[in-house]
Protein backbone atom coordinates (compact mmCIF):
# COMPACT_ATOMS: atom_id res chain seq x y z
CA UNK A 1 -27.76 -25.86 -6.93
CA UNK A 2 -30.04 -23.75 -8.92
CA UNK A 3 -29.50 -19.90 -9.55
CA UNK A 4 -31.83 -18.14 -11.64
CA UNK A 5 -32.96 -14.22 -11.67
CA UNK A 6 -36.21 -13.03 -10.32
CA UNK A 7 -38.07 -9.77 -11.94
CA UNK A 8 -40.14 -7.44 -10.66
CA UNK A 9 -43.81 -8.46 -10.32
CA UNK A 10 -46.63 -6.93 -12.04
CA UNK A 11 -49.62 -5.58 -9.81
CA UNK A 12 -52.90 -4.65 -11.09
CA UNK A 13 -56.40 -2.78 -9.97
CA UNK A 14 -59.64 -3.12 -10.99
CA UNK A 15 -61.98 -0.17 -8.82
CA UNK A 16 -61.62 0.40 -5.23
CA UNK A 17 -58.87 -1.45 -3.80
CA UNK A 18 -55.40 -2.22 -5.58
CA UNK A 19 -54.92 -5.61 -5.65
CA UNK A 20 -51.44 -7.31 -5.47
CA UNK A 21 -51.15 -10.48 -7.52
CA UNK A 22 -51.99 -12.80 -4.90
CA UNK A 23 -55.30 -11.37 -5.26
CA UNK A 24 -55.45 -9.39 -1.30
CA UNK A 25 -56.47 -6.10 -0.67
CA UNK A 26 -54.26 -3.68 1.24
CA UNK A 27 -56.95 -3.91 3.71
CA UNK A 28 -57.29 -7.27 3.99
CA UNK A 29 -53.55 -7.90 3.78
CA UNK A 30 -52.78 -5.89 6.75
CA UNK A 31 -55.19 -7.79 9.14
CA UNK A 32 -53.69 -10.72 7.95
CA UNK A 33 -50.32 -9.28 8.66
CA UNK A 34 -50.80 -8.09 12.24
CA UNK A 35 -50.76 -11.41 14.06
CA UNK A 36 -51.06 -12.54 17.36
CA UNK A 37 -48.55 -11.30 20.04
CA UNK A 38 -46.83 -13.48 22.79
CA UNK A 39 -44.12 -13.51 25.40
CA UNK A 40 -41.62 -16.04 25.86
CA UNK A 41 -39.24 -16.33 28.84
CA UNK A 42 -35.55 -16.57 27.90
CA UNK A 43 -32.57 -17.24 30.05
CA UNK A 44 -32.42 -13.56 31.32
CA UNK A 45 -35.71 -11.92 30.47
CA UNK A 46 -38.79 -11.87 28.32
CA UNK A 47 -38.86 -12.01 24.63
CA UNK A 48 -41.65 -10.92 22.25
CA UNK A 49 -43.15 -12.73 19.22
CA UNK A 50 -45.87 -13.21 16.85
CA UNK A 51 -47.55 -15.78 15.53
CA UNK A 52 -49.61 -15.35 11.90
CA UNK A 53 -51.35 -18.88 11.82
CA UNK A 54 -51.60 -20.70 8.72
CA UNK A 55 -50.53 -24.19 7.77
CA UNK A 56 -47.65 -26.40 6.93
CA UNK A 57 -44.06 -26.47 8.52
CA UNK A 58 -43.14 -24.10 11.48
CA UNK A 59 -41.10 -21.15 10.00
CA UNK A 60 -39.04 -18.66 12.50
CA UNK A 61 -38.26 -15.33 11.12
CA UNK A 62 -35.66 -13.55 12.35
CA UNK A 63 -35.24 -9.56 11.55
CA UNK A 64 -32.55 -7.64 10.42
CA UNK A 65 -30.61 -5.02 13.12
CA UNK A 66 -32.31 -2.01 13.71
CA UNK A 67 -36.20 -3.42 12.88
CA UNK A 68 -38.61 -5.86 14.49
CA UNK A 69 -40.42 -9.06 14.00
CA UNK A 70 -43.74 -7.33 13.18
CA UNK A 71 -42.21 -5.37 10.30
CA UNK A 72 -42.39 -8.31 8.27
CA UNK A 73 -45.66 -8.91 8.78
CA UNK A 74 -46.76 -8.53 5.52
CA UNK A 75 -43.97 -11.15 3.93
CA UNK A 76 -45.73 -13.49 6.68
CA UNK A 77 -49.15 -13.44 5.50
CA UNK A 78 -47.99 -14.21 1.66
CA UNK A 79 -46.58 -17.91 3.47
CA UNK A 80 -49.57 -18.66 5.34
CA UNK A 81 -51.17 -20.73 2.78
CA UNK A 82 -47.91 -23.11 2.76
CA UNK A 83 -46.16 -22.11 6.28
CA UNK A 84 -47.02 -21.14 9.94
CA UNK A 85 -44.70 -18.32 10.32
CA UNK A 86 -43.46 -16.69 13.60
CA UNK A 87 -41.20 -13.71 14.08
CA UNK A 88 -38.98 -13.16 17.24
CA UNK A 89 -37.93 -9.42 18.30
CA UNK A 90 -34.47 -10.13 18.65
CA UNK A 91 -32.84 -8.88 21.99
CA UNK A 92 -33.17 -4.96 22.34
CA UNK A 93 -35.92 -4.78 19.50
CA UNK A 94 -39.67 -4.35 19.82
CA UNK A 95 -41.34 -5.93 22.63
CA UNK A 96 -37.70 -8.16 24.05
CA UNK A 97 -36.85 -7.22 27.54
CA UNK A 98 -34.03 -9.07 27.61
CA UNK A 99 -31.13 -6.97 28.39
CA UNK A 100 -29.46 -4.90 25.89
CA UNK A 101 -26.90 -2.90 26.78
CA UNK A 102 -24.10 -1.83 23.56
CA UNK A 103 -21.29 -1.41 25.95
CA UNK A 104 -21.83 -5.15 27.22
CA UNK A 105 -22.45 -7.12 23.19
CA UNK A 106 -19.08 -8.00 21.92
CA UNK A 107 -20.50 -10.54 18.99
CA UNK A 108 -23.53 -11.82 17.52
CA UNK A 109 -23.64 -15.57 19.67
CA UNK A 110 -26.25 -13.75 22.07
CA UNK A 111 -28.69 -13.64 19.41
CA UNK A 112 -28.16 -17.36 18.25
CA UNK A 113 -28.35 -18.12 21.60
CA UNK A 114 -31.90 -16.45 21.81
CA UNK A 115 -32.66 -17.94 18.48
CA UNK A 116 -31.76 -21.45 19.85
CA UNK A 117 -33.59 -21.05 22.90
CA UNK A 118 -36.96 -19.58 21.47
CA UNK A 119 -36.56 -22.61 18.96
CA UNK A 120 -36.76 -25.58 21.90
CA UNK A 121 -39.39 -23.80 23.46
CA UNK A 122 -41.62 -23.99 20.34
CA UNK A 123 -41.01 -27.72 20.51
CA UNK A 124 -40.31 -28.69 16.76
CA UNK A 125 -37.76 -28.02 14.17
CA UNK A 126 -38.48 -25.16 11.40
CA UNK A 127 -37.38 -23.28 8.38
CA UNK A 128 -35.19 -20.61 9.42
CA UNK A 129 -35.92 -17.60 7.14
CA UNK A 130 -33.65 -14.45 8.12
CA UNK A 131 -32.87 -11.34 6.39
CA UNK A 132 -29.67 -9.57 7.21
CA UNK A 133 -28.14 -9.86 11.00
CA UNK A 134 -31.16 -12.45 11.09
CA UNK A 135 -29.79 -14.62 8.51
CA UNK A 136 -26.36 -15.01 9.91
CA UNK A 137 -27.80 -15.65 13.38
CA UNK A 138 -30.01 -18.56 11.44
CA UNK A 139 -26.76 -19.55 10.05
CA UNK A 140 -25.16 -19.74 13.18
CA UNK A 141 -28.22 -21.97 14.72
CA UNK A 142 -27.95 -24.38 11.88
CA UNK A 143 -24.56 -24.53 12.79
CA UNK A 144 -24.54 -25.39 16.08
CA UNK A 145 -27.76 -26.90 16.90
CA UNK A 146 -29.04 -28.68 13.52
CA UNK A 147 -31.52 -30.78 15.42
CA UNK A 148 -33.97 -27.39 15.27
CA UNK A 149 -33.74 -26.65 12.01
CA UNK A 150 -35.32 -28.24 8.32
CA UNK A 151 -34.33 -25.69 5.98
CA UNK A 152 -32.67 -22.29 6.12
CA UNK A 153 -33.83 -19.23 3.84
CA UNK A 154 -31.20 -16.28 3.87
CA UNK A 155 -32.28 -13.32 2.57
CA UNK A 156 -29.38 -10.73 1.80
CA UNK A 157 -27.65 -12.34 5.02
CA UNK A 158 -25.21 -9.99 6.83
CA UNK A 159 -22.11 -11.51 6.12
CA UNK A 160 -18.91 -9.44 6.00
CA UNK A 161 -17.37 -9.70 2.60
CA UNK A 162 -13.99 -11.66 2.36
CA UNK A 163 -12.19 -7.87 1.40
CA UNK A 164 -13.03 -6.42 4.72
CA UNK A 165 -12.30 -9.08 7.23
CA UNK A 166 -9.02 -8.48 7.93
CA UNK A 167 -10.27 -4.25 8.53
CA UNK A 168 -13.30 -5.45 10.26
CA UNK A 169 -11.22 -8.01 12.15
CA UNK A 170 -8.50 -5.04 13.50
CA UNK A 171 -12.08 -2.23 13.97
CA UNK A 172 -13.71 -4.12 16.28
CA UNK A 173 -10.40 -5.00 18.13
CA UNK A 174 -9.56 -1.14 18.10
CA UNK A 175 -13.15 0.63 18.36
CA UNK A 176 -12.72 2.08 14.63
CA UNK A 177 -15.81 0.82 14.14
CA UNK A 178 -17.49 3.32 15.56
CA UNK A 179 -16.08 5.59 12.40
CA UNK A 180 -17.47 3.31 9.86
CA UNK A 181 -20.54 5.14 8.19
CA UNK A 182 -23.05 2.33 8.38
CA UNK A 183 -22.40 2.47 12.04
CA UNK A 184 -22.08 5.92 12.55
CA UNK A 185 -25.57 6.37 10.77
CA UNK A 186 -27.06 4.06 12.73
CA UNK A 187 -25.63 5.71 16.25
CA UNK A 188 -26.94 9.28 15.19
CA UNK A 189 -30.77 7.88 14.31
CA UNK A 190 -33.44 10.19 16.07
CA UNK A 191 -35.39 8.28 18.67
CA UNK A 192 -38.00 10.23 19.96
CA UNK A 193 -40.50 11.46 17.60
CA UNK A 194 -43.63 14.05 18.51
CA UNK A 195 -46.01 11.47 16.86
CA UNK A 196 -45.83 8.79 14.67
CA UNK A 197 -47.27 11.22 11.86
CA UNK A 198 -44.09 12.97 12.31
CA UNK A 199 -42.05 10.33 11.69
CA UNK A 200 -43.82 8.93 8.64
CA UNK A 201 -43.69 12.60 7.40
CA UNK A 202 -39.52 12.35 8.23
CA UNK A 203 -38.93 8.96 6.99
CA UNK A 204 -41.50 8.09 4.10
CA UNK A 205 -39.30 9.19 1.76
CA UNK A 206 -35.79 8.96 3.43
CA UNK A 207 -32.86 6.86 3.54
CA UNK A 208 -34.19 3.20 3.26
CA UNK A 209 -37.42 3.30 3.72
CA UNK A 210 -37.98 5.06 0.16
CA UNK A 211 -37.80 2.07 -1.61
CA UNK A 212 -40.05 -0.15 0.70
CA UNK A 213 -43.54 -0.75 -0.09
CA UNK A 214 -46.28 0.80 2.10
CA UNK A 215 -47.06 -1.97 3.77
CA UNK A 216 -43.97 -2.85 5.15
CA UNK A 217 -43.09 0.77 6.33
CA UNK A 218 -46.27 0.84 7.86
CA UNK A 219 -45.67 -2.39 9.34
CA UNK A 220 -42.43 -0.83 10.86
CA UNK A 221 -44.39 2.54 11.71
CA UNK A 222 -46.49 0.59 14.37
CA UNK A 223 -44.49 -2.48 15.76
CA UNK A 224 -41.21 -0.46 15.23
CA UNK A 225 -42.44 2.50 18.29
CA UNK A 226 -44.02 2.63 21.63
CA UNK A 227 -46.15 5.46 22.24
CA UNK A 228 -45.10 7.25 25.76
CA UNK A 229 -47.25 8.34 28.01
CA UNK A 230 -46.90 12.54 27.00
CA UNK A 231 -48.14 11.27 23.91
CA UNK A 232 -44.92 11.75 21.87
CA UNK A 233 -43.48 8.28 20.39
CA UNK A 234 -40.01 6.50 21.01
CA UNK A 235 -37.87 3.56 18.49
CA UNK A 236 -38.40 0.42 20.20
CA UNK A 237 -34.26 -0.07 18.76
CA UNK A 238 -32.37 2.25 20.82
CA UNK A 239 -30.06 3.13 17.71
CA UNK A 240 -26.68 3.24 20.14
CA UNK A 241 -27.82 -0.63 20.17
CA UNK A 242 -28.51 -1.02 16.57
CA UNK A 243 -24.97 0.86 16.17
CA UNK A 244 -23.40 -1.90 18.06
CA UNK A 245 -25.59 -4.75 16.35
CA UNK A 246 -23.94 -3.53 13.07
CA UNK A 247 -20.64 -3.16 14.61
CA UNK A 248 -20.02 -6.85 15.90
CA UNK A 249 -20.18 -9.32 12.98
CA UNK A 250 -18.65 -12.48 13.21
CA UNK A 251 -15.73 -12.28 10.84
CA UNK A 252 -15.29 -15.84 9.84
CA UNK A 253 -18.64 -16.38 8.89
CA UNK A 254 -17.53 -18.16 5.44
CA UNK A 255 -16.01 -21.16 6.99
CA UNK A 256 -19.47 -21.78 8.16
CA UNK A 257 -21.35 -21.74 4.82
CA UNK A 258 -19.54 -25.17 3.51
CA UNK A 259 -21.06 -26.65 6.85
CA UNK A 260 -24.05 -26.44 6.35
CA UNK A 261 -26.25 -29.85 5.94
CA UNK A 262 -30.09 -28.56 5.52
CA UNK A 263 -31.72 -27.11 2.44
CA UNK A 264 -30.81 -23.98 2.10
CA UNK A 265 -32.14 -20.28 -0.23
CA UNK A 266 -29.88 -17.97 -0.86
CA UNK A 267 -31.78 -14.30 -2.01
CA UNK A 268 -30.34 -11.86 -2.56
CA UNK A 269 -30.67 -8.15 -4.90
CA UNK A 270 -28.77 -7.52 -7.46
CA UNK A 271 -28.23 -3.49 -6.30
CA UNK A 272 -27.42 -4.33 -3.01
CA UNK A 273 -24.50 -2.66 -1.68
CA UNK A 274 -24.44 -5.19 1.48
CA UNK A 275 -24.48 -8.75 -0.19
CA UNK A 276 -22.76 -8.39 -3.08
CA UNK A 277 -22.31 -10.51 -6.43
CA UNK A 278 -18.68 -11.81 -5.51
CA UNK A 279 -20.12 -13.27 -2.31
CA UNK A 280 -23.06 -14.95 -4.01
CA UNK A 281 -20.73 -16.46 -6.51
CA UNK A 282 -18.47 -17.34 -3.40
CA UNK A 283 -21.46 -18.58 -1.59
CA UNK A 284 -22.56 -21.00 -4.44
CA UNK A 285 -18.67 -22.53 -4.69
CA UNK A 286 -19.24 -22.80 -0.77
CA UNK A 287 -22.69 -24.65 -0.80
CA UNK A 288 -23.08 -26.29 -4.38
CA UNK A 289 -26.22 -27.50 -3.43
CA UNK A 290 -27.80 -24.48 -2.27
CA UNK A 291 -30.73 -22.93 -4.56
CA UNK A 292 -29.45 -18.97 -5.24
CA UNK A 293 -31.78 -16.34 -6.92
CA UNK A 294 -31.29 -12.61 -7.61
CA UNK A 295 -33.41 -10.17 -7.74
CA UNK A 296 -33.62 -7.65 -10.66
CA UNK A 297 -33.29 -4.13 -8.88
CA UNK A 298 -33.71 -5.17 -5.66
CA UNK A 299 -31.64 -3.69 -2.63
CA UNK A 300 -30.87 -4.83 0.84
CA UNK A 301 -34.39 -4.71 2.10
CA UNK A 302 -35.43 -6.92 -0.38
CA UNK A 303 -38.46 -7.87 1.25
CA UNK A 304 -39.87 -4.60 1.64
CA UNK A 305 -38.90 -4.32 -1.85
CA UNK A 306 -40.23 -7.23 -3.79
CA UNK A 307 -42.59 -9.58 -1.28
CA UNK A 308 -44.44 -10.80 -3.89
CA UNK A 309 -41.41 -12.39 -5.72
CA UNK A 310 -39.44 -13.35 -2.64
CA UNK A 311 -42.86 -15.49 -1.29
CA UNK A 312 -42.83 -17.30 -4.66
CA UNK A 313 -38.79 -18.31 -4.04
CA UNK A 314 -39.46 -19.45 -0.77
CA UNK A 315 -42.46 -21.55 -1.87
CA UNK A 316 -40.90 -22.52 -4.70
CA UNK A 317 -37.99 -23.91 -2.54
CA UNK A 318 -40.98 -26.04 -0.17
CA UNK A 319 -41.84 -27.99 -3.43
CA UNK A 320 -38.06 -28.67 -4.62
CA UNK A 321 -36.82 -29.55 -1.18
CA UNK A 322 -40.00 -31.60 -0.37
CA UNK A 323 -40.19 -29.45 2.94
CA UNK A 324 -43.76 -30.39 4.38
């Protein structure tokens, strides 16, 4: 087990573009973070993907509620040089047509189901790197079907904190849920948007997205909507589906952690108010031999927050696992 703290990277300019310290342009980086866009056919309806090249292991990434694949498109292009990463839009986000109706999604096994699926269809085993609802439903494939997976990267991994099972346990059962904030907020999200200058204008500096970079909120800006055809623009997330996404943990979640027998990263930031420094201690008594790092003023989103630093961790954790 290693643990160790992660700062805030430095990024400099010298004329014309800003560089970041992997030495890409914005320009450049956002070409390299758009990818290539595919369908897959899942048990009950088409899934969409992307695929951002590169080289090295197969690496699945798998979103956080409420977002899409292509929103971490610029975390992809920083693990091209060691990775070939590919992002799934989870069921009722981005391009999926799956069904996705909230009244029918009681728990999360749908989307490890998806995860599982997509996984055999790509034909080889890969790192699992998920952020959020992403990195429990990588959890829960490594789990259940370790034969697809070599490694699992959790980033800030939505796992309810041993305090609130026994509420979250007795809200879902009840529908108090639907009261908690987090879900609440999610429910009353705006969905339709005049243009998707309005809704940079609205959201630039709102809520979550103040602390994300540029490229990562632009990311979100343009795989995140659809435009429609009177020219106005719609959330690819309906948010009464995100509301249930955040509503339907699984509660016992930490009786899985101990279970787990690939490499595994835990990130997570040290300001988050979702993954919080009890459960990374907890998390490190679970899985002794898991590699841990925080993140100096990171968040949830960390990211949209530091990419720079979490791309280092992860291929920092290829060369101490010997994952090639």
């Amino acid at each position: 087990m290693r643990s160790s703290t992660t700062q805030p990277s430095a990024r400099s300019s010298s004329g014309g573009d800003s560089v970041t310290d992997e030495g890409r342009s914005p320009s450049t980086a956002a070409r390299a973070a758009s990818g290539e866009s595919g369908l897959f056919r899942g048990r009950d309806g088409d899934f969409s993907f992307v695929r951002w090249g590169g080289r090295g292991p197969l690496a699945v990434l798998a979103h956080a509620s409420g977002l899409t694949a292509g929103t971490y498109g610029p975390l992809a292009a920083r693990l091209t040089a060691r990775l070939r990463p590919v992002g799934l839009d989870a069921r009722g986000h981005g391009g999926t047509l799956a069904p996705a109706d909230p009244r029918r999604l009681r728990d999360w096994d749908v989307f490890r189901d998806d995860l599982a699926r997509f996984l055999d269809h790509l034909g080889e085993p890969a790192l699992l790197v998920g952020h959020s609802m992403g990195g429990m439903v990588g959890l829960a494939v490594a789990i259940r079907r370790p034969d697809l997976v070599r490694g699992l990267v959790l980033v800030e991994p939505g796992i309810v904190p041993p305090a609130w099972r026994a509420w979250v346990f007795a809200a879902q059962r009840t529908g108090l849920w639907r009261h908690a904030p987090i879900v609440a907020r999610a429910a009353r999200k705006r969905r339709d948007w005049p243009s998707r200058e309005a809704l940079r204008a609205a959201l630039r500096s709102a809520g979550i997205f103040r602390r994300w970079s540029d490229e990562f909120f632009e990311a979100y800006v343009e795989t995140g909507t659809e435009a429609l055809p009177d020219g106005t623009v719609r959330l690819r997330c309906d948010p009464a589906w995100e509301a249930r996404c955040i509503a339907t943990p699984p509660v016992g979640a930490w009786r899985w952690v101990p279970a787990i027998r690939v490499p595994t990263l835990l990130l997570y930031g040290e300001i988050s108010r979702t993954f919080l420094p009890p459960m990374a201690a907890r998390f490190r008594r679970a899985l002794p031999h898991a590699r841990v790092e925080r993140f100096a003023g990171a968040g949830h989103y960390l990211p949209m927050e530091r990419p720079d630093g979490a791309a280092r961790a992860i291929q920092s954790f290829l060369d101490q696992e010997v994952i090639r």
